[in-house]
C-alpha atoms as a PDB file:
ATOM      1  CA  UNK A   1      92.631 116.447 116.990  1.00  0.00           C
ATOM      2  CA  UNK A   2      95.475 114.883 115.443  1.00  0.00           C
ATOM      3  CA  UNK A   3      95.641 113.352 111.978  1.00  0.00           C
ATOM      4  CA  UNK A   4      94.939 109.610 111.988  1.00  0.00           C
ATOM      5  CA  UNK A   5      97.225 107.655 110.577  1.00  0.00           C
ATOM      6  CA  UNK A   6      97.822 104.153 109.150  1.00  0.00           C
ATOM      7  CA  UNK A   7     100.488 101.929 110.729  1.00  0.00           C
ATOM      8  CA  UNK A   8     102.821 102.274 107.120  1.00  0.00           C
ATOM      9  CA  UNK A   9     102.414 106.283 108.406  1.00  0.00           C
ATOM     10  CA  UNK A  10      99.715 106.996 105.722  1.00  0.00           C
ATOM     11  CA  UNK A  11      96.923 109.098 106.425  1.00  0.00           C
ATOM     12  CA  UNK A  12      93.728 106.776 107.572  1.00  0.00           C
ATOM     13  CA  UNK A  13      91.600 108.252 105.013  1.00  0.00           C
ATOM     14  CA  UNK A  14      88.771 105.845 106.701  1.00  0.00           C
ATOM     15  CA  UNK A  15      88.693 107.749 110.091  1.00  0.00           C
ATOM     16  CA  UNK A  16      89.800 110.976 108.385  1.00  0.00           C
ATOM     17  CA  UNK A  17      86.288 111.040 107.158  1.00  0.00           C
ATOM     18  CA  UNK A  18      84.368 109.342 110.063  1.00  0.00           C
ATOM     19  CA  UNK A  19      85.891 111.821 112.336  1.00  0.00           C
ATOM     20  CA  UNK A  20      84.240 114.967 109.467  1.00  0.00           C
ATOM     21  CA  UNK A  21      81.065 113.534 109.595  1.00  0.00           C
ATOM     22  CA  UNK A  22      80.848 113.258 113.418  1.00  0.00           C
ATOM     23  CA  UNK A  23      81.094 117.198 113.111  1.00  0.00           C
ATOM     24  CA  UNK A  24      79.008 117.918 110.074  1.00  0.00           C
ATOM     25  CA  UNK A  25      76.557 121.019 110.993  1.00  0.00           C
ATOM     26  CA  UNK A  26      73.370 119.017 111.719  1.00  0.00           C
ATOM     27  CA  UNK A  27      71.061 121.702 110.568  1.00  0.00           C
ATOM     28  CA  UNK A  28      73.061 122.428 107.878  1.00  0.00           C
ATOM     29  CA  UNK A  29      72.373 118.905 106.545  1.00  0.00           C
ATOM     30  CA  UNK A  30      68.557 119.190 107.528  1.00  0.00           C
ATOM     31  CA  UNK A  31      68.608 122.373 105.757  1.00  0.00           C
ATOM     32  CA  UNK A  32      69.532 120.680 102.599  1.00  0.00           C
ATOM     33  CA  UNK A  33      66.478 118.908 102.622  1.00  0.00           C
ATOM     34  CA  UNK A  34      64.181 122.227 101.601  1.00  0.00           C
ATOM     35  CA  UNK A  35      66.659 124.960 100.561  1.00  0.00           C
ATOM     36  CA  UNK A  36      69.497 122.731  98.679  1.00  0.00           C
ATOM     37  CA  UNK A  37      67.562 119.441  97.246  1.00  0.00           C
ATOM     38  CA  UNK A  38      67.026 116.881  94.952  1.00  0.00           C
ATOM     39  CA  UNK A  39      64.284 114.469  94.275  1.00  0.00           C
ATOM     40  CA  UNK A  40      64.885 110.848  95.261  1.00  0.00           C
ATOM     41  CA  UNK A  41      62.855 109.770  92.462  1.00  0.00           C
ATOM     42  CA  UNK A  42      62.203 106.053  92.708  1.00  0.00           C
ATOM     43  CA  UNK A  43      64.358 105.699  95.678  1.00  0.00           C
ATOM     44  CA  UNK A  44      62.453 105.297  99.183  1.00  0.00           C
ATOM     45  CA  UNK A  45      63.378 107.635 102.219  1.00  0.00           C
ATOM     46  CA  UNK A  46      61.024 107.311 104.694  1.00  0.00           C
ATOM     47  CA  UNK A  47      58.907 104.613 103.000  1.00  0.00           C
ATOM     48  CA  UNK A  48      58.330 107.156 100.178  1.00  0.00           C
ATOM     49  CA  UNK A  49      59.335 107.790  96.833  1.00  0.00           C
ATOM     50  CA  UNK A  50      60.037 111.251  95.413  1.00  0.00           C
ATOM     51  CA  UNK A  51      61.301 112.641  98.671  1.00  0.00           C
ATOM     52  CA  UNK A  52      63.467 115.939  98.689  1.00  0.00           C
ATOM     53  CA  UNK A  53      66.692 115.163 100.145  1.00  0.00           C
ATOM     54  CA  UNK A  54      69.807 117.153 100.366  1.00  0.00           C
ATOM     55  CA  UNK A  55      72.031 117.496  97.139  1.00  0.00           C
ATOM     56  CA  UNK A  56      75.763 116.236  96.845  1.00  0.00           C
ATOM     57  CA  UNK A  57      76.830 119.860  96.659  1.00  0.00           C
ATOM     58  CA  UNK A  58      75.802 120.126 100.566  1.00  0.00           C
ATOM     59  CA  UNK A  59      77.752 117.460 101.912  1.00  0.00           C
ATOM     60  CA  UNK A  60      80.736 118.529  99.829  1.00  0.00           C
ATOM     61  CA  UNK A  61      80.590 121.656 100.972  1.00  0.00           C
ATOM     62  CA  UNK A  62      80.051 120.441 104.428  1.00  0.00           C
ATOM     63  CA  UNK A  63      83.445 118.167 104.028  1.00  0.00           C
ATOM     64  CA  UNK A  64      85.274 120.712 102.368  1.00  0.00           C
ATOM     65  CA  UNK A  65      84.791 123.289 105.392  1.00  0.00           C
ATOM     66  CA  UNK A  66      85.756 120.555 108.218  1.00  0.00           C
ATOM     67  CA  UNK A  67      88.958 119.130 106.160  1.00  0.00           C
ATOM     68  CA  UNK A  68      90.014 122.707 105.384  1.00  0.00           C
ATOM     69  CA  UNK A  69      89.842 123.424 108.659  1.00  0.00           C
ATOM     70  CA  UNK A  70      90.658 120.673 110.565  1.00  0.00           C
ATOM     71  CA  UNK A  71      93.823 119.265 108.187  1.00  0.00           C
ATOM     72  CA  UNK A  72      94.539 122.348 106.298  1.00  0.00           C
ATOM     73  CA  UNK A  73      94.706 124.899 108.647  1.00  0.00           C
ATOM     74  CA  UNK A  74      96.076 122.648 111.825  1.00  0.00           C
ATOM     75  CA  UNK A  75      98.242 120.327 110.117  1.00  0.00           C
ATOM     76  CA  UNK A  76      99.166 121.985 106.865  1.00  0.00           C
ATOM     77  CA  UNK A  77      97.321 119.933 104.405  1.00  0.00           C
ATOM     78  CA  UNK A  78      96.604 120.860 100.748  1.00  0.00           C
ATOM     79  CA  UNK A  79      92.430 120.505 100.275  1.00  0.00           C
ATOM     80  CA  UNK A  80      91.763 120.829  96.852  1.00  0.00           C
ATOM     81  CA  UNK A  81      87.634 120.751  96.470  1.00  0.00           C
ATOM     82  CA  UNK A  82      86.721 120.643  92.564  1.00  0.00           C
ATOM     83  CA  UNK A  83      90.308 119.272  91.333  1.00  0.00           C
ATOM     84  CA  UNK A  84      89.865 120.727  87.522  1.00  0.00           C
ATOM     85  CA  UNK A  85      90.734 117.461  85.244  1.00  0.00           C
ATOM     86  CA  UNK A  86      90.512 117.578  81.412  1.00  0.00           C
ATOM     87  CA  UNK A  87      90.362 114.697  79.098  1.00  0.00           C
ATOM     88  CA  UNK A  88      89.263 112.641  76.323  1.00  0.00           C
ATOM     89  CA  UNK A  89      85.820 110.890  76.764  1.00  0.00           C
ATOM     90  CA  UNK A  90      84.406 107.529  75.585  1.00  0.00           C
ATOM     91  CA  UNK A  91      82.670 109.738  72.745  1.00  0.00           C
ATOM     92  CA  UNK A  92      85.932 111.173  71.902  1.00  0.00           C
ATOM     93  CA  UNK A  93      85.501 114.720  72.613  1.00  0.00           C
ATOM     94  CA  UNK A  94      87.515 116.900  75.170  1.00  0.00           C
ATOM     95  CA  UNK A  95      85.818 117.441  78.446  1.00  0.00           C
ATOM     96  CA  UNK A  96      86.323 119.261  81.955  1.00  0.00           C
ATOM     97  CA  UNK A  97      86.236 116.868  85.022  1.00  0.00           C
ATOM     98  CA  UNK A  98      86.029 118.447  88.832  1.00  0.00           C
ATOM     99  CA  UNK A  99      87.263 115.874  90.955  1.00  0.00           C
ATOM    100  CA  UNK A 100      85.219 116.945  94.185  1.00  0.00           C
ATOM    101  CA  UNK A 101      87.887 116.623  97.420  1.00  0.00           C
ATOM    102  CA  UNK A 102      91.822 115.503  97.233  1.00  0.00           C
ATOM    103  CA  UNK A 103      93.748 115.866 100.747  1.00  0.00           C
ATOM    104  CA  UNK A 104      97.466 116.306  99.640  1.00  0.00           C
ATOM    105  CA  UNK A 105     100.806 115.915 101.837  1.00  0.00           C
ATOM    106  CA  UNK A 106     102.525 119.523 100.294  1.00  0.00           C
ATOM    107  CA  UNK A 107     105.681 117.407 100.369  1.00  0.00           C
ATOM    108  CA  UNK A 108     103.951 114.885  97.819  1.00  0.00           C
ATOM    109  CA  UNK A 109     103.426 115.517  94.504  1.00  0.00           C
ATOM    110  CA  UNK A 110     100.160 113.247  94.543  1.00  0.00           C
ATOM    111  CA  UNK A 111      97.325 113.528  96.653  1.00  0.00           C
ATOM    112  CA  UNK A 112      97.154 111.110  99.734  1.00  0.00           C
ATOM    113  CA  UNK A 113      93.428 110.345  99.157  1.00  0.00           C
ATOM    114  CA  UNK A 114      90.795 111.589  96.267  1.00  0.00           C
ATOM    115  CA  UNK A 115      87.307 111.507  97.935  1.00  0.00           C
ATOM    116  CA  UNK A 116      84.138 111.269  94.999  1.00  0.00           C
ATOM    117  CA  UNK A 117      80.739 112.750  97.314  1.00  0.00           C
ATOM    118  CA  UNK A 118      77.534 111.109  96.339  1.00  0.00           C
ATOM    119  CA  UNK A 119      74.814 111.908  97.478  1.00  0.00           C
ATOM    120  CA  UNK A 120      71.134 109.529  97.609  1.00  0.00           C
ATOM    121  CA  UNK A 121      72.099 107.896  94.452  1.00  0.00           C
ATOM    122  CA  UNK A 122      70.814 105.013  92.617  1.00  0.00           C
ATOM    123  CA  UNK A 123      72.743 102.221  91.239  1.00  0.00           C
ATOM    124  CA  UNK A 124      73.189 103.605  87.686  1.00  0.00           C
ATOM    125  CA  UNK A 125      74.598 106.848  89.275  1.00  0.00           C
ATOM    126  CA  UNK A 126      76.462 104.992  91.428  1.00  0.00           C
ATOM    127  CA  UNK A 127      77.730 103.386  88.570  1.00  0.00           C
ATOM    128  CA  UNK A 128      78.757 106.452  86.848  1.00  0.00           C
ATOM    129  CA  UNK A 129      80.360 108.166  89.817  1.00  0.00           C
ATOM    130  CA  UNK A 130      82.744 104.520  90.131  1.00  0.00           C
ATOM    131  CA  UNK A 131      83.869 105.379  86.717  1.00  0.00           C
ATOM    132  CA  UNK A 132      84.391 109.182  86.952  1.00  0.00           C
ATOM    133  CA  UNK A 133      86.699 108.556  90.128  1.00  0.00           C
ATOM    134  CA  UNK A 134      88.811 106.203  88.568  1.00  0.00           C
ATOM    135  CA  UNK A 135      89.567 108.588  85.499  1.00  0.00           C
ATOM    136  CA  UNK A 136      90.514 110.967  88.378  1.00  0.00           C
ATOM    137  CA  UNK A 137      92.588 108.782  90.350  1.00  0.00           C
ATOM    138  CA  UNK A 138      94.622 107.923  86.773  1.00  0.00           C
ATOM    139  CA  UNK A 139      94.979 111.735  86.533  1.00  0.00           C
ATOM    140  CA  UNK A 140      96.077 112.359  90.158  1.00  0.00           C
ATOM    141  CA  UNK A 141      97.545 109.226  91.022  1.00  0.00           C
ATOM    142  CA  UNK A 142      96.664 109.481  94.703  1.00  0.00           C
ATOM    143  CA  UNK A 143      97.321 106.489  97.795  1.00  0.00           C
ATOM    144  CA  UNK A 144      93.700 106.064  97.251  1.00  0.00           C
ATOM    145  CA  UNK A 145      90.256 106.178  95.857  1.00  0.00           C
ATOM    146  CA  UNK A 146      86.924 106.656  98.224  1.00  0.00           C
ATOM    147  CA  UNK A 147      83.531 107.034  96.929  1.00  0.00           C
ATOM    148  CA  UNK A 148      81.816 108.197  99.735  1.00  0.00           C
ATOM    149  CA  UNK A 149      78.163 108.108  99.752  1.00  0.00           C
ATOM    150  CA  UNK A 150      75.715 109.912 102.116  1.00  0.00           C
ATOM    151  CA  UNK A 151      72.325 108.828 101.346  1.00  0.00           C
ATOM    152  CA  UNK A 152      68.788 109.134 102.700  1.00  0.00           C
ATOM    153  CA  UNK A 153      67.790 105.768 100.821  1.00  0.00           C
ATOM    154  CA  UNK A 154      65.744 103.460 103.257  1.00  0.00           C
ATOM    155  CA  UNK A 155      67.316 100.536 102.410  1.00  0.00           C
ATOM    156  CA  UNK A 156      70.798 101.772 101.515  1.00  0.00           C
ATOM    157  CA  UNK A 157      72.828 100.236 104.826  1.00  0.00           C
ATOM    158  CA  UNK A 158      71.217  97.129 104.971  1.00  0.00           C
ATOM    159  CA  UNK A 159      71.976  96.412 101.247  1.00  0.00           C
ATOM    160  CA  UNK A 160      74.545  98.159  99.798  1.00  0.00           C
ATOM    161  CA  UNK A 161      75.800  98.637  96.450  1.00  0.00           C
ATOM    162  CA  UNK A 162      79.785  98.370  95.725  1.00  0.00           C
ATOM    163  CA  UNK A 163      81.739  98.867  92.654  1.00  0.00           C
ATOM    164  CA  UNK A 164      82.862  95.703  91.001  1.00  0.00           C
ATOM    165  CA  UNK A 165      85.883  93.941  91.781  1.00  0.00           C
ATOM    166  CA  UNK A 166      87.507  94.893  88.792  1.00  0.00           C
ATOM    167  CA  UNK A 167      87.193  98.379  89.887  1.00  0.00           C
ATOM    168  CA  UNK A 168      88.133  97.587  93.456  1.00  0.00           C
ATOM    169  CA  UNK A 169      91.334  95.716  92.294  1.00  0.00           C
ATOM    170  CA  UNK A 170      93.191  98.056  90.029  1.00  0.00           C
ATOM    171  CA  UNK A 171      96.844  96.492  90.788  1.00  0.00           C
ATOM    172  CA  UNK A 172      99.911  97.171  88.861  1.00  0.00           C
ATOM    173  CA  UNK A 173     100.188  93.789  87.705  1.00  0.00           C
ATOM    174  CA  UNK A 174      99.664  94.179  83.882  1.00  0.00           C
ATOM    175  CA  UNK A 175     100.494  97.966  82.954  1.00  0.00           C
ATOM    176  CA  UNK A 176     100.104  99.080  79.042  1.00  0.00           C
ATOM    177  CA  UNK A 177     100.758 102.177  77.707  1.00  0.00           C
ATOM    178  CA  UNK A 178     100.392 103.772  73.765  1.00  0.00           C
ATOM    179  CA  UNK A 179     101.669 107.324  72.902  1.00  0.00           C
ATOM    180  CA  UNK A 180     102.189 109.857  70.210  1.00  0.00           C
ATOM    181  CA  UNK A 181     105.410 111.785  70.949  1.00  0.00           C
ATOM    182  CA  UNK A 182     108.287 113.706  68.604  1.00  0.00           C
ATOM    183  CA  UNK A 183     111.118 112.532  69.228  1.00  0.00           C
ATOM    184  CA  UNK A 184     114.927 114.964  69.950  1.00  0.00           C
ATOM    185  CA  UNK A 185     115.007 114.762  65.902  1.00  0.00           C
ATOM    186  CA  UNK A 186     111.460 116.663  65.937  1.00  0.00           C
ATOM    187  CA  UNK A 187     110.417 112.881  64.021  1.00  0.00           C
ATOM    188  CA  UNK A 188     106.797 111.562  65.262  1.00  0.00           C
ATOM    189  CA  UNK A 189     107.336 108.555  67.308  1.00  0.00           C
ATOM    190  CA  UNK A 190     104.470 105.868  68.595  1.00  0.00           C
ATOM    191  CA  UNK A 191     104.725 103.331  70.592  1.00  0.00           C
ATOM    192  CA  UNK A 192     101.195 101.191  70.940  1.00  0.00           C
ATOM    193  CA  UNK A 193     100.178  98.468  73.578  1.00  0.00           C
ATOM    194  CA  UNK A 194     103.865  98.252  74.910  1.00  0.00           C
ATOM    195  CA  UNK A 195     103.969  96.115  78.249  1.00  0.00           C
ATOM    196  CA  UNK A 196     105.201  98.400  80.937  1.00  0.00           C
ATOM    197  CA  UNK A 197     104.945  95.482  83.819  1.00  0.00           C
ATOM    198  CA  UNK A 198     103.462  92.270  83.578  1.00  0.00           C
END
């Protein structure tokens, strides 16, 4: 089928990925439940708690295989799965982040969408999995961030749990930046909390 897009011409990230999970492999997903799981821990599925259900590495994969094919192959889309992103952390020591799907225009130097896969999480890994995807979107500066969330919770559609709105508002208006640089001279230059828009 051909690529959704948005009215602006954008890729419709939204029915990009309804459209994958219409043809995820059924028993490949049942499958995860006994060959490729995780406990739900306190989480109910099925009015029970500590229920095997599949891991996030089975609906990535599953995602993976359907955008590769479908955008990669047909429409010559980049799919990155496990984007390798290094950085600082809040303990300050260097780490290795895998951002887990980017679809990329080749023509674009930035990925159209970066897609974080979680899968039957609670709230606090929710929570971390918010924050991870927003260190990869400032990496990858893509069109936009999803978190998408498969989950076997009972109660998961009927009450949902979304990022805050400070997370779901990250606008341009009041850019900062600090940096370390040498300048032509080969002098160290640094430049902290300078207003880049406000």
């Amino acid at each position: 089928m051909n690529v959704p897009l948005q009215a602006n011409g954008g890729v419709n990230t939204l029915e990009i990925i309804k459209s994958a999970v219409r043809v995820f492999d059924q028993k490949t997903i049942a499958l995860g439940s006994t060959r490729s799981y995780k406990c739900s821990n306190h989480l109910q599925v099925e009015s029970k708690c500590d229920e095997c259900v599949p891991r996030e590495s089975v609906y990535d994969a599953e995602m993976y295989r359907i955008l590769h094919n479908w955008l990669a192959k047909v429409h010559g889309f980049e799919i990155t799965g496990q984007w390798h992103l290094e950085g600082i952390g809040s303990d300050g020591d260097w780490h290795h982040l895998f951002c887990d799907l980017t679809i990329k225009k080749p023509d674009n130097p930035y990925p159209e969408a970066v897609l974080e896969v979680v899968a039957t999480g609670s709230i606090s890994t929710l929570k971390k999995h918010f924050d991870r995807v927003i260190k990869y979107a400032d990496q990858l500066c893509p069109e936009e961030v999803w978190i998408v969330h498969f989950s076997r919770e009972d109660s998961v559609v009927s009450d949902p749990y979304w990022p805050s709105e400070k997370l779901q508002d990250r606008g341009f208006e009041d850019i900062r930046m600090s940096a370390r640089f040498r300048d032509a001279t080969g002098k160290f230059c640094e430049i902290i909390d300078e207003p880049i828009l406000l």
